[in-house]
C-alpha atoms as a PDB file:
ATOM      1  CA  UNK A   1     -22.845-139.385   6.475  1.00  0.00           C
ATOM      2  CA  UNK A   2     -25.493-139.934   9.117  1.00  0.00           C
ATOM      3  CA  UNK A   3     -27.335-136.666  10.135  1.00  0.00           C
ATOM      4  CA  UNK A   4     -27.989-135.184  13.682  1.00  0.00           C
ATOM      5  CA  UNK A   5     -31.349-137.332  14.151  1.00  0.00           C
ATOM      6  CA  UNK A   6     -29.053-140.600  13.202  1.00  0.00           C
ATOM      7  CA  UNK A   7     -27.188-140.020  15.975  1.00  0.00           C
ATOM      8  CA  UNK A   8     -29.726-139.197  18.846  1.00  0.00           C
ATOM      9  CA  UNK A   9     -31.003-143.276  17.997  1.00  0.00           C
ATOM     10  CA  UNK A  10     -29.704-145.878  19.812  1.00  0.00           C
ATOM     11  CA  UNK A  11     -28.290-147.600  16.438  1.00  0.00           C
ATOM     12  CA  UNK A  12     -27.960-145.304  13.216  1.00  0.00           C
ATOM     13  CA  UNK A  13     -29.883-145.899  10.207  1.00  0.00           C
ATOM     14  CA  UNK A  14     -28.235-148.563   7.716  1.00  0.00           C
ATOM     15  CA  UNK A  15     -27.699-147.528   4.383  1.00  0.00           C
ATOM     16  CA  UNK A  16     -27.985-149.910   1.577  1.00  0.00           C
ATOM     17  CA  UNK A  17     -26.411-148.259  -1.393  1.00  0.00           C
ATOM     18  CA  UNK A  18     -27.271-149.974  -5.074  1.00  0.00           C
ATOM     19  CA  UNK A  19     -30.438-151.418  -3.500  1.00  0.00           C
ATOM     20  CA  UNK A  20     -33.457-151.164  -5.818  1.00  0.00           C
ATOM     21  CA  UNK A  21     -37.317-150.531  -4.135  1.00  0.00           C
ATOM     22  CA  UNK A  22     -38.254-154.654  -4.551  1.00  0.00           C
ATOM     23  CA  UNK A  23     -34.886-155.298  -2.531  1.00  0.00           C
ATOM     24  CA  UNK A  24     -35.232-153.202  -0.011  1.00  0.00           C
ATOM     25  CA  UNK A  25     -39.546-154.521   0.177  1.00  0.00           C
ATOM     26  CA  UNK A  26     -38.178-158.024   0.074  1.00  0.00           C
ATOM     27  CA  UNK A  27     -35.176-157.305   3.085  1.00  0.00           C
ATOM     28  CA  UNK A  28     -37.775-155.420   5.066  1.00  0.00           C
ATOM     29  CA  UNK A  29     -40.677-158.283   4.751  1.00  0.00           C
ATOM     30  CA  UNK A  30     -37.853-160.837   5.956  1.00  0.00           C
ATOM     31  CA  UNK A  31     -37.130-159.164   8.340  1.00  0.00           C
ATOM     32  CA  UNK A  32     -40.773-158.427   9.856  1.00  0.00           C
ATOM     33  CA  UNK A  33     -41.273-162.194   9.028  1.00  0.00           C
ATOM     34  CA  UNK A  34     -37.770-163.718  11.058  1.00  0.00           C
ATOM     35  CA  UNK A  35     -39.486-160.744  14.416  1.00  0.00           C
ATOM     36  CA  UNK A  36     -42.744-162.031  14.234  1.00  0.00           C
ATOM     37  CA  UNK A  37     -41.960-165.503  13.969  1.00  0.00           C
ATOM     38  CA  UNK A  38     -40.039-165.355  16.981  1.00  0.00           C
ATOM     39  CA  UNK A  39     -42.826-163.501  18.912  1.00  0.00           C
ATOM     40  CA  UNK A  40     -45.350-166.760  17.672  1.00  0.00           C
ATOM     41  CA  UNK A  41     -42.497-168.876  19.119  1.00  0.00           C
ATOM     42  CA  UNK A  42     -42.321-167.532  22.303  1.00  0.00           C
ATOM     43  CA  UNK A  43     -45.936-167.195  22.889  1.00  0.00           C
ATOM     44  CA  UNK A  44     -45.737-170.999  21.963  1.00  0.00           C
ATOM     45  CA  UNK A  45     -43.780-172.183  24.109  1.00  0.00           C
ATOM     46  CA  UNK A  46     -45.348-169.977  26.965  1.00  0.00           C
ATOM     47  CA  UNK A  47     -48.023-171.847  25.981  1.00  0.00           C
ATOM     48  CA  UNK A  48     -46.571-175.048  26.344  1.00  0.00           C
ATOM     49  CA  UNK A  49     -45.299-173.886  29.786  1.00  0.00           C
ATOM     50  CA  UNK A  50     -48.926-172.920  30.885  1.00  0.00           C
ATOM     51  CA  UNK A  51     -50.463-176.427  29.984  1.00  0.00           C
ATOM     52  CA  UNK A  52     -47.310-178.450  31.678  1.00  0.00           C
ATOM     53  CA  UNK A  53     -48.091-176.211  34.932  1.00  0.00           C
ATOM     54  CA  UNK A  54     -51.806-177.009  34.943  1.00  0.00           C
ATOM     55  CA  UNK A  55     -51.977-180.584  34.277  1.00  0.00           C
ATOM     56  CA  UNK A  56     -49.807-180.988  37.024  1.00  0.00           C
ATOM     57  CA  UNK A  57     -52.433-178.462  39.132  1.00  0.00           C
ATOM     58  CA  UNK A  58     -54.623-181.047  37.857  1.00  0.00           C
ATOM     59  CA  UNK A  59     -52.452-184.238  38.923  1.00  0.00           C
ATOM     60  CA  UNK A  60     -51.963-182.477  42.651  1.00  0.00           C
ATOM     61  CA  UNK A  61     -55.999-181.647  43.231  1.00  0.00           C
ATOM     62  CA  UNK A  62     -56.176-185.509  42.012  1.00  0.00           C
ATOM     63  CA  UNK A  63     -54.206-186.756  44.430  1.00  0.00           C
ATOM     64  CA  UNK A  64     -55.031-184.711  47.430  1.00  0.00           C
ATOM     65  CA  UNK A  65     -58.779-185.315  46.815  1.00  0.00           C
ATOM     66  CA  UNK A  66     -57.752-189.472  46.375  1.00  0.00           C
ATOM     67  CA  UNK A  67     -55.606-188.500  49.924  1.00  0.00           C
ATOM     68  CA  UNK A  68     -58.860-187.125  51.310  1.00  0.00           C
ATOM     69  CA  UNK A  69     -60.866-190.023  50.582  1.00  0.00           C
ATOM     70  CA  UNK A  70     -58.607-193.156  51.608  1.00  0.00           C
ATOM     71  CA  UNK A  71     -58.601-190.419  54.834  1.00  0.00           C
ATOM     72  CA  UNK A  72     -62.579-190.653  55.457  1.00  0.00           C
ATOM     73  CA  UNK A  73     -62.725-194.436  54.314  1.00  0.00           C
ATOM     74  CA  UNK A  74     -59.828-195.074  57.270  1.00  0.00           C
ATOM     75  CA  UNK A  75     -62.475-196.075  59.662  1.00  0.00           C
ATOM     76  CA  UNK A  76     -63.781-198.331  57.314  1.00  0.00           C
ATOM     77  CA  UNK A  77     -60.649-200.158  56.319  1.00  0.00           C
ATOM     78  CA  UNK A  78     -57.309-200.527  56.491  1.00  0.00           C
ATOM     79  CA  UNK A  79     -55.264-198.583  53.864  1.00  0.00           C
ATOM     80  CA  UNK A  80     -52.621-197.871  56.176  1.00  0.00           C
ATOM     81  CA  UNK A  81     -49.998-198.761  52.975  1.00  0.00           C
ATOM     82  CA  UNK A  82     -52.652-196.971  50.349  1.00  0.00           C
ATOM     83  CA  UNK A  83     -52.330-193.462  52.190  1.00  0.00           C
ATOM     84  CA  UNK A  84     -48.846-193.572  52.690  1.00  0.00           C
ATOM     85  CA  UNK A  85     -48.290-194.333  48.965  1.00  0.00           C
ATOM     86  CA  UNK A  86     -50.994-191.545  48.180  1.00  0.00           C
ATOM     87  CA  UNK A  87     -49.089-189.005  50.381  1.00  0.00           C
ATOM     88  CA  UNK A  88     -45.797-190.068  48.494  1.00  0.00           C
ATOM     89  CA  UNK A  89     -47.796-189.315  45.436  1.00  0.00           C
ATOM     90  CA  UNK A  90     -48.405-186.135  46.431  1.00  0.00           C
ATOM     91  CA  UNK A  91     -45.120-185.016  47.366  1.00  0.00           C
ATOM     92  CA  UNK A  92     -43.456-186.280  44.284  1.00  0.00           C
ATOM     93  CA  UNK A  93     -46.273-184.111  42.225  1.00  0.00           C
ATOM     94  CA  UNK A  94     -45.982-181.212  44.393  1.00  0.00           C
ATOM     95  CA  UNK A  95     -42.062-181.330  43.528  1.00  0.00           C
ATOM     96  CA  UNK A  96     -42.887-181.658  39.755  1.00  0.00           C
ATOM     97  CA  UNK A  97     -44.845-178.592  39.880  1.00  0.00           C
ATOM     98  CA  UNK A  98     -42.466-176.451  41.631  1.00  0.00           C
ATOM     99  CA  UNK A  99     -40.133-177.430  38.790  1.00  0.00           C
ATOM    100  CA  UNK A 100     -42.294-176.510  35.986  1.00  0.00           C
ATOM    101  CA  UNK A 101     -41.620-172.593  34.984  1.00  0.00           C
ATOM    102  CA  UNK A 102     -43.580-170.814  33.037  1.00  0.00           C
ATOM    103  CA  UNK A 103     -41.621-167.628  31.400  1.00  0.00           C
ATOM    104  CA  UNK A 104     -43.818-164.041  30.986  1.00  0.00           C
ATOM    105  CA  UNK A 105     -43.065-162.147  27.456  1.00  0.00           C
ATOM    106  CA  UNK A 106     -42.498-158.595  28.182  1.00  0.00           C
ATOM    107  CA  UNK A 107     -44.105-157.439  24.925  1.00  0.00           C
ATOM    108  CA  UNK A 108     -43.323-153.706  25.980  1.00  0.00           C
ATOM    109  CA  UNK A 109     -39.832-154.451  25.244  1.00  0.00           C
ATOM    110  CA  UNK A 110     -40.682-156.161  22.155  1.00  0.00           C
ATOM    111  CA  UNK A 111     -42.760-152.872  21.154  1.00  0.00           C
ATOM    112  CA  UNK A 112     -46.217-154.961  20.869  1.00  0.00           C
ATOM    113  CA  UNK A 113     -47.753-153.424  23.831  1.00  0.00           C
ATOM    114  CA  UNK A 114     -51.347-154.048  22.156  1.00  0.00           C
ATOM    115  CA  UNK A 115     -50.662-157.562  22.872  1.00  0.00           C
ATOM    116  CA  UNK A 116     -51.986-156.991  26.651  1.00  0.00           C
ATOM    117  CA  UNK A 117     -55.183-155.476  25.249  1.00  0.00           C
END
């Protein structure tokens, strides 16, 4: 029967009956393995996220600084059909980025609060 400090948690205490000491070491390092292996997962694929986002930063300064130039060389030449292409460019990129999401791990809630240390 689960005692009075069972009760004040949010999920009472299993009990594994019949479950020698290299069980109950083997259950518990599966488990810590399966929770810590998902942590590394999402932290990858934040990651990911984060290096999707800034190549297309990198694809948008790119273009805008290609925008700028055909912009100063415009006296020069031309490039009527260039810019407009460029400026399409940049819309299209500036679209991509906007799509790109990168998702924030509340480690707090996963109990690893060192992790923002």
């Amino acid at each position: 029967m689960a005692g009075n400090k069972d009760l004040k948690m949010k999920a009472p205490k299993k009990e594994y009956e019949g479950e020698t000491l290299k069980e109950a070491y083997e259950r518990d390092m599966f488990e810590t393995m399966q929770r810590y292996w998902a942590m590394l997962l999402m932290f990858r694929d934040q990651n990911k996220s984060i290096e999707a986002r800034h190549q297309e930063e990198l694809n948008k300064v790119h273009i805008a600084a290609k925008l700028e130039f055909l912009e100063e060389c415009e006296g020069l030449f031309s490039m009527y059909h260039e810019k407009k292409k460029t400026e399409f460019e940049l819309v299209l990129v500036e679209s991509k980025l906007e799509d790109v999401k990168v998702p924030t791990i509340d480690w707090f809630k996963l109990g690893e609060p060192m992790m923002y240390e």
